[in-house]
C-alpha atoms as a PDB file:
ATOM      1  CA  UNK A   1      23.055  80.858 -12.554  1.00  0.00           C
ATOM      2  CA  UNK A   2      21.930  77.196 -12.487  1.00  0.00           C
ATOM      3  CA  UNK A   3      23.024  74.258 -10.110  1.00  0.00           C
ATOM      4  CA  UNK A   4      24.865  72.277 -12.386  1.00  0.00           C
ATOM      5  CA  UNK A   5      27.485  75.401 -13.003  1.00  0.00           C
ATOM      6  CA  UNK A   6      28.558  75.798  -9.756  1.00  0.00           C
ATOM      7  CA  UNK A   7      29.402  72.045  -9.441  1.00  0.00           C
ATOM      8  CA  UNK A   8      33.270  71.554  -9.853  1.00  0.00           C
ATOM      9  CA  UNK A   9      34.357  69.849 -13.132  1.00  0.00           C
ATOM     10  CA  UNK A  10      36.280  66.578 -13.202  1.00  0.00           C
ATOM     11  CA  UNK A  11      39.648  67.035 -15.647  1.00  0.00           C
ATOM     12  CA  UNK A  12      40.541  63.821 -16.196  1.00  0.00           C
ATOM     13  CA  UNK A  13      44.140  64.637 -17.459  1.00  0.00           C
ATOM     14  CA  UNK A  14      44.282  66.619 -14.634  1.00  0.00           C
ATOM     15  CA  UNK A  15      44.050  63.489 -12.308  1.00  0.00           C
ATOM     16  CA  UNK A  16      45.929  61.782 -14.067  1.00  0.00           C
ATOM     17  CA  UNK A  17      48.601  64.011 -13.499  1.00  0.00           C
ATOM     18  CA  UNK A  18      48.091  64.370 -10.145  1.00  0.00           C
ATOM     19  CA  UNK A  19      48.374  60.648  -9.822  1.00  0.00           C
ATOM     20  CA  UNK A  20      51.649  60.565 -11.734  1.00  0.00           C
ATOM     21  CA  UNK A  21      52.936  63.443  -9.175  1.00  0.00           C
ATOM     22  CA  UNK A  22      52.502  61.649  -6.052  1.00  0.00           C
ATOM     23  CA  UNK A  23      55.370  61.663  -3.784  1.00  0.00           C
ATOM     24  CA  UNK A  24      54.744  57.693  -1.633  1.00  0.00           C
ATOM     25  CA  UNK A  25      56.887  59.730   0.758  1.00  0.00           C
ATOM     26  CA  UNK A  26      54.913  62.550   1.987  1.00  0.00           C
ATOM     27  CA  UNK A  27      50.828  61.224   1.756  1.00  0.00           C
ATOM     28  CA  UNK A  28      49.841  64.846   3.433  1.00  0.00           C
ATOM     29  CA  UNK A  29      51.330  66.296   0.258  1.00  0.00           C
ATOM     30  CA  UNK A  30      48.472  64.745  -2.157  1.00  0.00           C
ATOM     31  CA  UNK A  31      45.980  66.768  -3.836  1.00  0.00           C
ATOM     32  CA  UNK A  32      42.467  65.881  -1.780  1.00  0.00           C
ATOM     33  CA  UNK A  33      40.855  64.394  -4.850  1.00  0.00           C
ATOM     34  CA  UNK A  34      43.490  61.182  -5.434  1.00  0.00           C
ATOM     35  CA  UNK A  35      43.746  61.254  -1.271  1.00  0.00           C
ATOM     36  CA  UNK A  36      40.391  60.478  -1.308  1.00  0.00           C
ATOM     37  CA  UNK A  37      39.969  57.990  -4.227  1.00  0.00           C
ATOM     38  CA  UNK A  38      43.575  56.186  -2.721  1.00  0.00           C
ATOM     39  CA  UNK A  39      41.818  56.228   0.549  1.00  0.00           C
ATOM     40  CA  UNK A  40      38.511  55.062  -0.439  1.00  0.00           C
ATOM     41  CA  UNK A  41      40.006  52.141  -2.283  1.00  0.00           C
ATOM     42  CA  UNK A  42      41.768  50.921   0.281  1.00  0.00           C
ATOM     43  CA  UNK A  43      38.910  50.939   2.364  1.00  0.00           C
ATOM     44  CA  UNK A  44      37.227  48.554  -0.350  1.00  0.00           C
ATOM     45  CA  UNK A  45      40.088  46.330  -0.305  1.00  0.00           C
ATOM     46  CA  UNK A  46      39.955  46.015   3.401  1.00  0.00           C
ATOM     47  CA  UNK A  47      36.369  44.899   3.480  1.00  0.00           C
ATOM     48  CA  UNK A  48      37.511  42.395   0.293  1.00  0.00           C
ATOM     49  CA  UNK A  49      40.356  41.110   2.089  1.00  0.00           C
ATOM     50  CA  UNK A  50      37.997  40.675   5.652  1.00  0.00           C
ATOM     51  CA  UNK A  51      35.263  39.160   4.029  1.00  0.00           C
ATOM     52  CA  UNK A  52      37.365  36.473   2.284  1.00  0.00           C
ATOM     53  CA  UNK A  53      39.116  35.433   5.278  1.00  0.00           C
ATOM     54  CA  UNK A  54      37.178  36.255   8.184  1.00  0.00           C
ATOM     55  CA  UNK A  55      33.535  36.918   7.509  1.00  0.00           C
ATOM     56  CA  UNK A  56      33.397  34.860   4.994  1.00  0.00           C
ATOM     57  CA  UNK A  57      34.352  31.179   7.024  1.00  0.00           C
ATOM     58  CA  UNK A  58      32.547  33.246   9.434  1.00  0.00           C
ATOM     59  CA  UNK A  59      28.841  33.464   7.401  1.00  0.00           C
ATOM     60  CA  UNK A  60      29.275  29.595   6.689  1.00  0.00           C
ATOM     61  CA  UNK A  61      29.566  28.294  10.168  1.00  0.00           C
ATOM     62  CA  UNK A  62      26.491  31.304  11.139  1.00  0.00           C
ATOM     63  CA  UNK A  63      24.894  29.195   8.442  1.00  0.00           C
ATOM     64  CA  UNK A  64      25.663  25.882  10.130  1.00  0.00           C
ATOM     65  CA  UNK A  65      25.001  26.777  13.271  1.00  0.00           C
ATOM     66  CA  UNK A  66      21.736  27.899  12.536  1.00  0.00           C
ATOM     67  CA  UNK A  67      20.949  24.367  10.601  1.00  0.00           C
ATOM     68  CA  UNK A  68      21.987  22.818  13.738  1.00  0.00           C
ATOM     69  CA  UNK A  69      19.723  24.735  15.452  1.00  0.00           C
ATOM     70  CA  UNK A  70      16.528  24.595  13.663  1.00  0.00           C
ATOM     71  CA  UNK A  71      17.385  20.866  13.589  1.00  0.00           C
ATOM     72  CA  UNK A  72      17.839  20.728  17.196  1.00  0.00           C
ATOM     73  CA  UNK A  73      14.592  22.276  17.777  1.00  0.00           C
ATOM     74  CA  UNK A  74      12.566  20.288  15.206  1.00  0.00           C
ATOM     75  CA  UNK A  75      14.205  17.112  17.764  1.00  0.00           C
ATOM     76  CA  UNK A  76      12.840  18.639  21.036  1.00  0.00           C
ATOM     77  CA  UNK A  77       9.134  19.514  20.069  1.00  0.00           C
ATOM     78  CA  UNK A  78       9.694  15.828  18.262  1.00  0.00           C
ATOM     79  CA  UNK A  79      10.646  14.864  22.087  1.00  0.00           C
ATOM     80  CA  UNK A  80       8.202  16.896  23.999  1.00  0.00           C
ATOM     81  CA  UNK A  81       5.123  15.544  21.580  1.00  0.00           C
ATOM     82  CA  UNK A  82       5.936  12.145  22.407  1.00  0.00           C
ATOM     83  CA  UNK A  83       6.624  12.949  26.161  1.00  0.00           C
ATOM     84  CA  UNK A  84       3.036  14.213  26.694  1.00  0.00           C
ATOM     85  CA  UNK A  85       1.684  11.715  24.845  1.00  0.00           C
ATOM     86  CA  UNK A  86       3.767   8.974  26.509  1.00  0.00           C
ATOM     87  CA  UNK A  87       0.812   7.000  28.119  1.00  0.00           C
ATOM     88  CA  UNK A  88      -1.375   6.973  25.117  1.00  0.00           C
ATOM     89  CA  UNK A  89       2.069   5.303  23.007  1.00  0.00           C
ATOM     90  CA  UNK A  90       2.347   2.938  26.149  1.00  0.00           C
ATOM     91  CA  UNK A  91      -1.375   1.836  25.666  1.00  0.00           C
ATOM     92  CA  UNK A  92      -1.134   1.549  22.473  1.00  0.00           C
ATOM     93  CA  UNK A  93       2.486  -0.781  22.717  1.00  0.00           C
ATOM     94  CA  UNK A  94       0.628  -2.986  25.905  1.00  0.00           C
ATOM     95  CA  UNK A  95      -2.245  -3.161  23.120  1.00  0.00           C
ATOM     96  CA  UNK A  96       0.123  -4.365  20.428  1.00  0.00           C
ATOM     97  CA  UNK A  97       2.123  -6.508  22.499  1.00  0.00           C
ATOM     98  CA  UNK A  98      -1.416  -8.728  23.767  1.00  0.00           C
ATOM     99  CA  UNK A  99      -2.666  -8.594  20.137  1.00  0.00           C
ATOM    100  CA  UNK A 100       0.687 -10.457  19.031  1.00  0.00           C
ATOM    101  CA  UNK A 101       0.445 -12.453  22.145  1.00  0.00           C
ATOM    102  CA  UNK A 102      -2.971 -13.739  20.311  1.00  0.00           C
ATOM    103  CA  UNK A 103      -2.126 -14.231  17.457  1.00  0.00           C
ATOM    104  CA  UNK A 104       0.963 -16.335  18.721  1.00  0.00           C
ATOM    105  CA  UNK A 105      -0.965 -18.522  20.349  1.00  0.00           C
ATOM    106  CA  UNK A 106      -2.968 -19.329  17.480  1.00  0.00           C
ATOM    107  CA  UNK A 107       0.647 -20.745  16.259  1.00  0.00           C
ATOM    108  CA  UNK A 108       0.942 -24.548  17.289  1.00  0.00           C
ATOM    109  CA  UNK A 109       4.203 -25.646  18.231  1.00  0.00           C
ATOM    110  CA  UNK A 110       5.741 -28.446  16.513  1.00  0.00           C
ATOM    111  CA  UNK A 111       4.215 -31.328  18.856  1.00  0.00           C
ATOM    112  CA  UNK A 112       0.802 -30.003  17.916  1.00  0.00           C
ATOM    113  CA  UNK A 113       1.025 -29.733  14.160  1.00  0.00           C
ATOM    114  CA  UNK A 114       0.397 -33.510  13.275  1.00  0.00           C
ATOM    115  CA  UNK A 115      -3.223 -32.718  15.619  1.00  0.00           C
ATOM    116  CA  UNK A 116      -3.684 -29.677  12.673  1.00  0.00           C
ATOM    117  CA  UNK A 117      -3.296 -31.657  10.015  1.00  0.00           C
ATOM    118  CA  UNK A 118      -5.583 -34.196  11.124  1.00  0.00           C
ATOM    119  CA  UNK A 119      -8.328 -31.622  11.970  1.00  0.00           C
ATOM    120  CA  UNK A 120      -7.926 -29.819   8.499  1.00  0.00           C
ATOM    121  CA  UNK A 121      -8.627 -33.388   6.850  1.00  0.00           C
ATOM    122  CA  UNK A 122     -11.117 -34.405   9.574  1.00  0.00           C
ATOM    123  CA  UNK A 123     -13.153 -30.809   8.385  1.00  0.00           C
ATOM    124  CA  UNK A 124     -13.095 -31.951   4.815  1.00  0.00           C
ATOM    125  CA  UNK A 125     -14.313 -35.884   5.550  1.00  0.00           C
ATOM    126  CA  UNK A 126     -16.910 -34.287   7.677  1.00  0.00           C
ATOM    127  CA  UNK A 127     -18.512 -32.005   5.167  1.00  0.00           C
ATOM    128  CA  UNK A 128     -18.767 -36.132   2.903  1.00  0.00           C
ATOM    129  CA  UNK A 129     -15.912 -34.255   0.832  1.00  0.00           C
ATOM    130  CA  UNK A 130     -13.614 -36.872  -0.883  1.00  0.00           C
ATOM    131  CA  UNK A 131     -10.119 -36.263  -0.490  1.00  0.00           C
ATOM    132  CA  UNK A 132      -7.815 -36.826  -3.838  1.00  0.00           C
ATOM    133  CA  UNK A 133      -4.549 -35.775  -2.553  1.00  0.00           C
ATOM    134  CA  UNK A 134      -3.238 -34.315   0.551  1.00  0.00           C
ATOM    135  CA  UNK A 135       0.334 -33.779   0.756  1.00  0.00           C
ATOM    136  CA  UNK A 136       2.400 -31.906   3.046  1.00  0.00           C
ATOM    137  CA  UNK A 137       5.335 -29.958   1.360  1.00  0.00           C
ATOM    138  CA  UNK A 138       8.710 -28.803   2.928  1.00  0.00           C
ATOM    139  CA  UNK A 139       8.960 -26.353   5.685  1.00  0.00           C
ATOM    140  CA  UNK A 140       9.754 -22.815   5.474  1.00  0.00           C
ATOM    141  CA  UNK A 141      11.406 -20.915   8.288  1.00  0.00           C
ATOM    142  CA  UNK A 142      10.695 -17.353   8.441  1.00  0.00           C
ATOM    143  CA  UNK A 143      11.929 -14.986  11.842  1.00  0.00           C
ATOM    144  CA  UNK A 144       9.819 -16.568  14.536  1.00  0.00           C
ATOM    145  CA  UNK A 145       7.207 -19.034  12.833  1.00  0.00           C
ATOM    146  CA  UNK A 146       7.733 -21.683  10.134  1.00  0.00           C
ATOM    147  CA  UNK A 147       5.374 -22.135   7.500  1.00  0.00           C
ATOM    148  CA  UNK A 148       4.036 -25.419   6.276  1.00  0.00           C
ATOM    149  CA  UNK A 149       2.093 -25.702   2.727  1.00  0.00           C
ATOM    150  CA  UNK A 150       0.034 -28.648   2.588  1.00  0.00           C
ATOM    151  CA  UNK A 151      -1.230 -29.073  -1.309  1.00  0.00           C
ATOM    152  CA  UNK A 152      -5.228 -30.483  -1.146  1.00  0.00           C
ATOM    153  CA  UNK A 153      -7.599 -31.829  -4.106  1.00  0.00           C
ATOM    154  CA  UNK A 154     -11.123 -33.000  -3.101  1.00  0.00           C
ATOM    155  CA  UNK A 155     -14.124 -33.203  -4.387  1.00  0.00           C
ATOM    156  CA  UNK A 156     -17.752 -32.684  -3.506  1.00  0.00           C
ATOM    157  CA  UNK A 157     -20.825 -30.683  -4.299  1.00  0.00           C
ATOM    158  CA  UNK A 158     -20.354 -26.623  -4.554  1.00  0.00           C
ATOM    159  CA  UNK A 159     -22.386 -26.776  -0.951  1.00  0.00           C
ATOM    160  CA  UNK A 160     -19.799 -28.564   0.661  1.00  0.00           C
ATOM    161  CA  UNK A 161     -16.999 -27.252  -0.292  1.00  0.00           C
ATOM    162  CA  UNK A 162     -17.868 -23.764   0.365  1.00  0.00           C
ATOM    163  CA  UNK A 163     -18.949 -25.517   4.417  1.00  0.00           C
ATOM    164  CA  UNK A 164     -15.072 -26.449   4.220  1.00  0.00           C
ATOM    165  CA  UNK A 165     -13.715 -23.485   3.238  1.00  0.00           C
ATOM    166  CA  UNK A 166     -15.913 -22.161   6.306  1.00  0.00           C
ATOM    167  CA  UNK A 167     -14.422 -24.972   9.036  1.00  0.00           C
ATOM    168  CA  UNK A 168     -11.332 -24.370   7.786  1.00  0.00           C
ATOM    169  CA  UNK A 169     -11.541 -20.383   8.511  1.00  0.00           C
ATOM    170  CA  UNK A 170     -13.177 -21.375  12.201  1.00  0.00           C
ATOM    171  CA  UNK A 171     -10.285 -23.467  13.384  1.00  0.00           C
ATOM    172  CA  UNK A 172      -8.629 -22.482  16.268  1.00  0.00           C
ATOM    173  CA  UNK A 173      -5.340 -22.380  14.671  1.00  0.00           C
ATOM    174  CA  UNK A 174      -4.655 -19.944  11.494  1.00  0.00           C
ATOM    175  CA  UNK A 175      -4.840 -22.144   8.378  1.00  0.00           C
ATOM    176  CA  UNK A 176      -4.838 -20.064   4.755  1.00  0.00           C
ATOM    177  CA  UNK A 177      -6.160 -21.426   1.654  1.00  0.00           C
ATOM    178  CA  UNK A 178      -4.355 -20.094  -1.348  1.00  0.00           C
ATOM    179  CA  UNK A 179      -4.170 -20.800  -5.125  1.00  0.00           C
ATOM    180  CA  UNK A 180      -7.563 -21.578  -5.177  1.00  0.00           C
ATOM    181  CA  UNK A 181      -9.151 -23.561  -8.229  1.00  0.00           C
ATOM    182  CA  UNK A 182     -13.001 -25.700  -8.583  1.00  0.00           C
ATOM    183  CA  UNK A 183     -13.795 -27.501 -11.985  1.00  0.00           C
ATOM    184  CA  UNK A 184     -17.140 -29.477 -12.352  1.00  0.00           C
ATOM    185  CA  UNK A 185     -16.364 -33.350 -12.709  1.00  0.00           C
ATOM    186  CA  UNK A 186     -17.977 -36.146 -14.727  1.00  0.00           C
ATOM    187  CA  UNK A 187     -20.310 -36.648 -11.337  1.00  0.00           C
ATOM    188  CA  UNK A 188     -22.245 -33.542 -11.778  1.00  0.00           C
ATOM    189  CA  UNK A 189     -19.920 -31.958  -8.342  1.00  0.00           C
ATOM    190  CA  UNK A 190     -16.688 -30.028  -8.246  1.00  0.00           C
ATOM    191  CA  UNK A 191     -13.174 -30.465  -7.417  1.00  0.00           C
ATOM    192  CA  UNK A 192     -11.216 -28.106  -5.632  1.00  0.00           C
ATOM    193  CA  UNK A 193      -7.050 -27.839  -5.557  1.00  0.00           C
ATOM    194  CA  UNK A 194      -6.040 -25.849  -3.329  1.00  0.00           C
ATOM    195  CA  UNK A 195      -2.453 -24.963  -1.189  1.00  0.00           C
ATOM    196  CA  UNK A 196      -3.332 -24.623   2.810  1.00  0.00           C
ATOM    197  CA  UNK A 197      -0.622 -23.254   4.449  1.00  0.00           C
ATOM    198  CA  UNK A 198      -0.427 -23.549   8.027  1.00  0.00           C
ATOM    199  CA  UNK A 199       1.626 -22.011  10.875  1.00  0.00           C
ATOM    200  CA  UNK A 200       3.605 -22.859  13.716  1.00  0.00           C
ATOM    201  CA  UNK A 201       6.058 -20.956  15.989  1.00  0.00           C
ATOM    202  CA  UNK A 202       9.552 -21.811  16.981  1.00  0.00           C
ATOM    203  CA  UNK A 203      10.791 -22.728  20.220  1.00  0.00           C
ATOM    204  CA  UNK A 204      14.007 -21.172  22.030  1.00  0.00           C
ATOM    205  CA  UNK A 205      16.242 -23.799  20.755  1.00  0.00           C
ATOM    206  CA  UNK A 206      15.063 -22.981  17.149  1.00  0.00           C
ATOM    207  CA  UNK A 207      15.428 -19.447  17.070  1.00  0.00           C
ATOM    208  CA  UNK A 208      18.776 -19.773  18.449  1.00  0.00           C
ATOM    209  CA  UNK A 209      20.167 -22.059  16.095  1.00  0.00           C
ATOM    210  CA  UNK A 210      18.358 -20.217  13.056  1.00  0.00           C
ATOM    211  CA  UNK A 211      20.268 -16.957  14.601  1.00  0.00           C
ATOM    212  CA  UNK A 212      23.539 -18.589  14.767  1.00  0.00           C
ATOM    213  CA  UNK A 213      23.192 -19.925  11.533  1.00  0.00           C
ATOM    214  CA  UNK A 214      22.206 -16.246   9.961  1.00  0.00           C
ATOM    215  CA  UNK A 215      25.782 -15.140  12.158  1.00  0.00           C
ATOM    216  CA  UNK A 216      27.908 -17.571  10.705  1.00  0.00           C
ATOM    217  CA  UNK A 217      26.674 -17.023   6.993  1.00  0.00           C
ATOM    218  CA  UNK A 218      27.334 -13.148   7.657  1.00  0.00           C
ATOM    219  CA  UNK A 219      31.236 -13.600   9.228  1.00  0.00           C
ATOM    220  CA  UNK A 220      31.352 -15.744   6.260  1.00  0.00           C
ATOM    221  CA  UNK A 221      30.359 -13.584   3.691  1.00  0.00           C
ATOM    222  CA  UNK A 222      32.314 -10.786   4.897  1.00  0.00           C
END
């Protein structure tokens, strides 16, 4: 006799009819088969009905959490990094901070600027350069410095003027030349147009009112 005889059949009609029999009043009554599909499907609603409002809100903030957790982690080997390396960072800002201290004091202040301009032309007339044109322009602000263009033209041989550029480079204040342009003249030399654009800082005062000027211009605008 093979396995699949001595398996019970399913009749459908037969459940059916059992279902249609059931007596709500007495559950102990119930044939086992619709007992067991009854119980099993309230089991499945259960877990529905826990999942979408328990486990559910429940699996979100488990997902948040662990976010939070990863993120907080990722933030204390962040922390503990820059802990052990804490004197090499405060090197390295005492290094920064005498760096800028240089270069700030290769900024004239405002007293000293009219001595910068005169040394910029005093490099050209020493090099036996003629100067066409040498005209300061307006003054630009910026944060802590203000800039000051200074629009050149001279002329002299391709020797000298490349000595200039030179002098220019080796002053003790920091003097660009920009917008650089040489054509050859009718006496066999070159002339040069140029913008040099020198630095200076500001003082207290300056910074101060340039601040409370920035203030008022943002209450305004708001």
């Amino acid at each position: 006799m093979s396995s699949a005889s001595k398996l019970p059949s399913l009749d459908l009609q037969t459940l059916i009819d059992d279902f249609r029999t059931l007596d709500p009043r007495d559950p102990g009554l119930w044939p086992a088969l619709p007992r067991a599909i009854i119980l099993i499907g309230l089991l499945v609603l259960i877990l529905l009905a826990g999942w979408w409002f328990g486990w559910r809100t429940q699996m979100d903030e488990l997902t948040v959490m662990q976010e939070q957790e990863d993120k907080l982690k990722q933030e204390w080997l962040d922390k503990k990094r820059q802990s052990v390396n804490l004197a090499q960072y405060q090197q390295q800002l005492t290094d920064i901070n005498a760096a800028f201290g240089a270069l700030l004091k290769q900024l004239p202040n405002a007293s000293e600027m009219e001595s910068l301009l005169v040394d910029i032309n005093q490099a050209g007339l020493g090099r036996g350069l003629q100067f066409d044109l040498f005209r300061p322009g307006a003054e630009s602000q910026k944060e802590f410095y203000a800039e000051l263009p200074i629009t050149i033209r001279v002329t002299g041989s391709y020797h000298d003027l490349g000595a200039f550029v030179g002098d220019i480079a080796r002053l003790p204040r920091i003097v660009t030349l920009n917008d650089i342009e040489a054509v050859p003249n009718k006496d066999g030399g070159l002339t040069m147009s140029a913008v040099a654009k020198t630095f200076r800082y500001l003082d207290d005062e300056e910074v101060a009112r340039q601040k409370k000027a920035k203030a008022a211009k943002k209450a305004g605008g708001a």
